[in-house]
C-alpha atoms as a PDB file:
ATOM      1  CA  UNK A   1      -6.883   3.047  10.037  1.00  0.00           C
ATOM      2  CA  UNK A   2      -6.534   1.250   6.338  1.00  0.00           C
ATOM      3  CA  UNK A   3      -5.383   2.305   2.985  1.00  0.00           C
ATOM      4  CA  UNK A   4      -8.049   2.197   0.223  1.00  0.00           C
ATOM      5  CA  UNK A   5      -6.288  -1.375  -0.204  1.00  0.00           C
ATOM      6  CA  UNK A   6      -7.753  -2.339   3.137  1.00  0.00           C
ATOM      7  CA  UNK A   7      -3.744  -2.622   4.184  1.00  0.00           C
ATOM      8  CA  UNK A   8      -3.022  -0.818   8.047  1.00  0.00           C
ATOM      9  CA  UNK A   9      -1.495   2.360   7.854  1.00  0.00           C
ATOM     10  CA  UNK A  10       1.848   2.172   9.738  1.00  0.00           C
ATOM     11  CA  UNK A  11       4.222   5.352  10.669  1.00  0.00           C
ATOM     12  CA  UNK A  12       7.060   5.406   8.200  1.00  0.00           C
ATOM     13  CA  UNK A  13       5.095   4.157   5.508  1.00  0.00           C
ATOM     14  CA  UNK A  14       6.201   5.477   2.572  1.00  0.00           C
ATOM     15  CA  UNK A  15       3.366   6.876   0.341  1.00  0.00           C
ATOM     16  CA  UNK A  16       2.091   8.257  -2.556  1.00  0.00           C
ATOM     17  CA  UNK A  17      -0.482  10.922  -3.338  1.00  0.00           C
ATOM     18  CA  UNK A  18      -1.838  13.608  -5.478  1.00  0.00           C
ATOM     19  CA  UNK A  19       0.244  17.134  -5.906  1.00  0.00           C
ATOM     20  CA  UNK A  20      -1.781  18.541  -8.558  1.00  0.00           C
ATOM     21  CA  UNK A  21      -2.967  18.069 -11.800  1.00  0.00           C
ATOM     22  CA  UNK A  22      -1.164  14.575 -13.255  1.00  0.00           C
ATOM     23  CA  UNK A  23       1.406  15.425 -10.119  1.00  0.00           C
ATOM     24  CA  UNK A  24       1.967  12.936  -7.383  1.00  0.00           C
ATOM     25  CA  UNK A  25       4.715  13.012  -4.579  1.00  0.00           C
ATOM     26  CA  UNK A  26       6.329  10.540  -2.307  1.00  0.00           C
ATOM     27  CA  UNK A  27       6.018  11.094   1.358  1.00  0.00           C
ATOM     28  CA  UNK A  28       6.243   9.406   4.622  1.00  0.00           C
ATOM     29  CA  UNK A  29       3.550   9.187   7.435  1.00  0.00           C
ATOM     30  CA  UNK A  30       4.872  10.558  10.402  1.00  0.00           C
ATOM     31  CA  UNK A  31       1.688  10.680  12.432  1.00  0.00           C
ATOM     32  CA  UNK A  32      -2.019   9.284  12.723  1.00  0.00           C
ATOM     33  CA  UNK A  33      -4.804  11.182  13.533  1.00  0.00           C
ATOM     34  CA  UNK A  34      -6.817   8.532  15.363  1.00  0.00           C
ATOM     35  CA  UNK A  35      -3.972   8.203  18.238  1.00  0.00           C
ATOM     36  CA  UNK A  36      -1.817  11.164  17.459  1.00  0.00           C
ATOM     37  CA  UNK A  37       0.985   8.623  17.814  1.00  0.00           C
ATOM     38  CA  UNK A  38       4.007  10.273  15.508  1.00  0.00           C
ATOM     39  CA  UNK A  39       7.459  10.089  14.387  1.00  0.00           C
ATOM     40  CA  UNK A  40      10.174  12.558  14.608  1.00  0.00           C
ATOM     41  CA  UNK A  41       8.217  15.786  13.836  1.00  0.00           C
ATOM     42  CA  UNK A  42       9.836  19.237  14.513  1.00  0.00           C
ATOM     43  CA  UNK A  43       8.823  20.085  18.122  1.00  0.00           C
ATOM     44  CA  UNK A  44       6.756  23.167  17.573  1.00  0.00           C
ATOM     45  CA  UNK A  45       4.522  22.069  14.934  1.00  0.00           C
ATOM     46  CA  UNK A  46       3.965  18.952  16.777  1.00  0.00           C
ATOM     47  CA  UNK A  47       3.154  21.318  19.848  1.00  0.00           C
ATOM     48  CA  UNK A  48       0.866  23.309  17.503  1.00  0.00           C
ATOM     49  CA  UNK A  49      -0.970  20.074  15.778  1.00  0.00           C
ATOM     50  CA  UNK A  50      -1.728  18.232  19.523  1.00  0.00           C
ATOM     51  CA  UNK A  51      -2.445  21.315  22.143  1.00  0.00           C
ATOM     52  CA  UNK A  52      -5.029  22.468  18.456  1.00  0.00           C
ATOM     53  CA  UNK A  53      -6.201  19.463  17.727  1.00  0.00           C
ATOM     54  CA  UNK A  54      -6.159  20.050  13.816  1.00  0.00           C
ATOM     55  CA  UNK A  55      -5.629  16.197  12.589  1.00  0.00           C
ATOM     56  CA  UNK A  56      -8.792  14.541  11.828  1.00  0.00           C
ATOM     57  CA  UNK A  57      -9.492  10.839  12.764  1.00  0.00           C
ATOM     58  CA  UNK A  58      -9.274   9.412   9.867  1.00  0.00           C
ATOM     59  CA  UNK A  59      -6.090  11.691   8.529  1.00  0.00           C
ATOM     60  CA  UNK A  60      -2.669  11.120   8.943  1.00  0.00           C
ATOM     61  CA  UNK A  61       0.734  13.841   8.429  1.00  0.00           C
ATOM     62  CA  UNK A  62       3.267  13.273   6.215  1.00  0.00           C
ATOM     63  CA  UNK A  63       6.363  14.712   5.406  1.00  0.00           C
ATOM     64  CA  UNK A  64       7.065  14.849   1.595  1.00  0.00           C
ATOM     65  CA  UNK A  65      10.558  13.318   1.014  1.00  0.00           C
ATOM     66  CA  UNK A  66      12.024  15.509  -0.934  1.00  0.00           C
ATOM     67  CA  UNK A  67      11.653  18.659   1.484  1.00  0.00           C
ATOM     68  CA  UNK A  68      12.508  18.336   5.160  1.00  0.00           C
ATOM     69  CA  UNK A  69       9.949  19.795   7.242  1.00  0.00           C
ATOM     70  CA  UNK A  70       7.415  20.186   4.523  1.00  0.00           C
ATOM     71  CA  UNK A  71       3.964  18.169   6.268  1.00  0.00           C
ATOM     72  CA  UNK A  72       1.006  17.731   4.559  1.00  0.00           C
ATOM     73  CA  UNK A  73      -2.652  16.696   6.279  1.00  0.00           C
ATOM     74  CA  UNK A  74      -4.160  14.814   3.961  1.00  0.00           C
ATOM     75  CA  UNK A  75      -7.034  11.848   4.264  1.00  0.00           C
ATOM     76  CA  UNK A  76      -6.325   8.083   3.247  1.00  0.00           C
ATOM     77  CA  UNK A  77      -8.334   8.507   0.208  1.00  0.00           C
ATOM     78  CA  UNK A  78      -5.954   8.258  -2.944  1.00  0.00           C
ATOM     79  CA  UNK A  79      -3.101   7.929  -1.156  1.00  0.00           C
ATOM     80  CA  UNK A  80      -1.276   4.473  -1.990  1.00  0.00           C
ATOM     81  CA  UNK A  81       1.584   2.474  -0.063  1.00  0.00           C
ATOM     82  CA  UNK A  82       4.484   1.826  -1.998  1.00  0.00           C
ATOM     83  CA  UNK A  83       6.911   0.293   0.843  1.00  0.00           C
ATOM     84  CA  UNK A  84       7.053  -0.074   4.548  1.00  0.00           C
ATOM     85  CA  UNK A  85      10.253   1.832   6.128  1.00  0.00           C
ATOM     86  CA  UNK A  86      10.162  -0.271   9.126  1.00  0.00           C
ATOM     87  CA  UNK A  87      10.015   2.582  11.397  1.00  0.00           C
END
């Protein structure tokens, strides 16, 4: 699973992406829909996202970094790295 920069996605990337109209976020990727692996994600959505099966292959969660417990699905598409956390 690769950025549109051909770089691997890694949890606790750090990310930016579209909000809106000339809006972008930052937000971190706290799980990958081609293994499901994950971060820390609050325990019933988690349980909701895996026993549903709602994350594509090729789409990854994040949580936007300014609001705790605010996920997002979103594909790779337009979505650009700006650091590794190291998570």
């Amino acid at each position: 699973m690769n950025y549109e920069s051909g770089e691997k996605v890694q949890l606790g990337d750090i990310v930016r992406l579209d909000s809106g109209p000339e809006q972008h976020v930052s937000a971190q990727v706290v799980m990958l829909g081609n293994n499901y692996s994950h971060l820390d994600v609050n325990p019933d959505f988690l349980e909701w996202v895996t026993s549903e099966k709602v994350l594509n292959i090729a789409d990854v969660l994040v949580e936007i970094e300014s609001k705790a417990e605010s996920y997002m699905f979103t594909t790779l598409c337009c979505v650009q790295l700006i650091r590794r956390s190291g998570a």
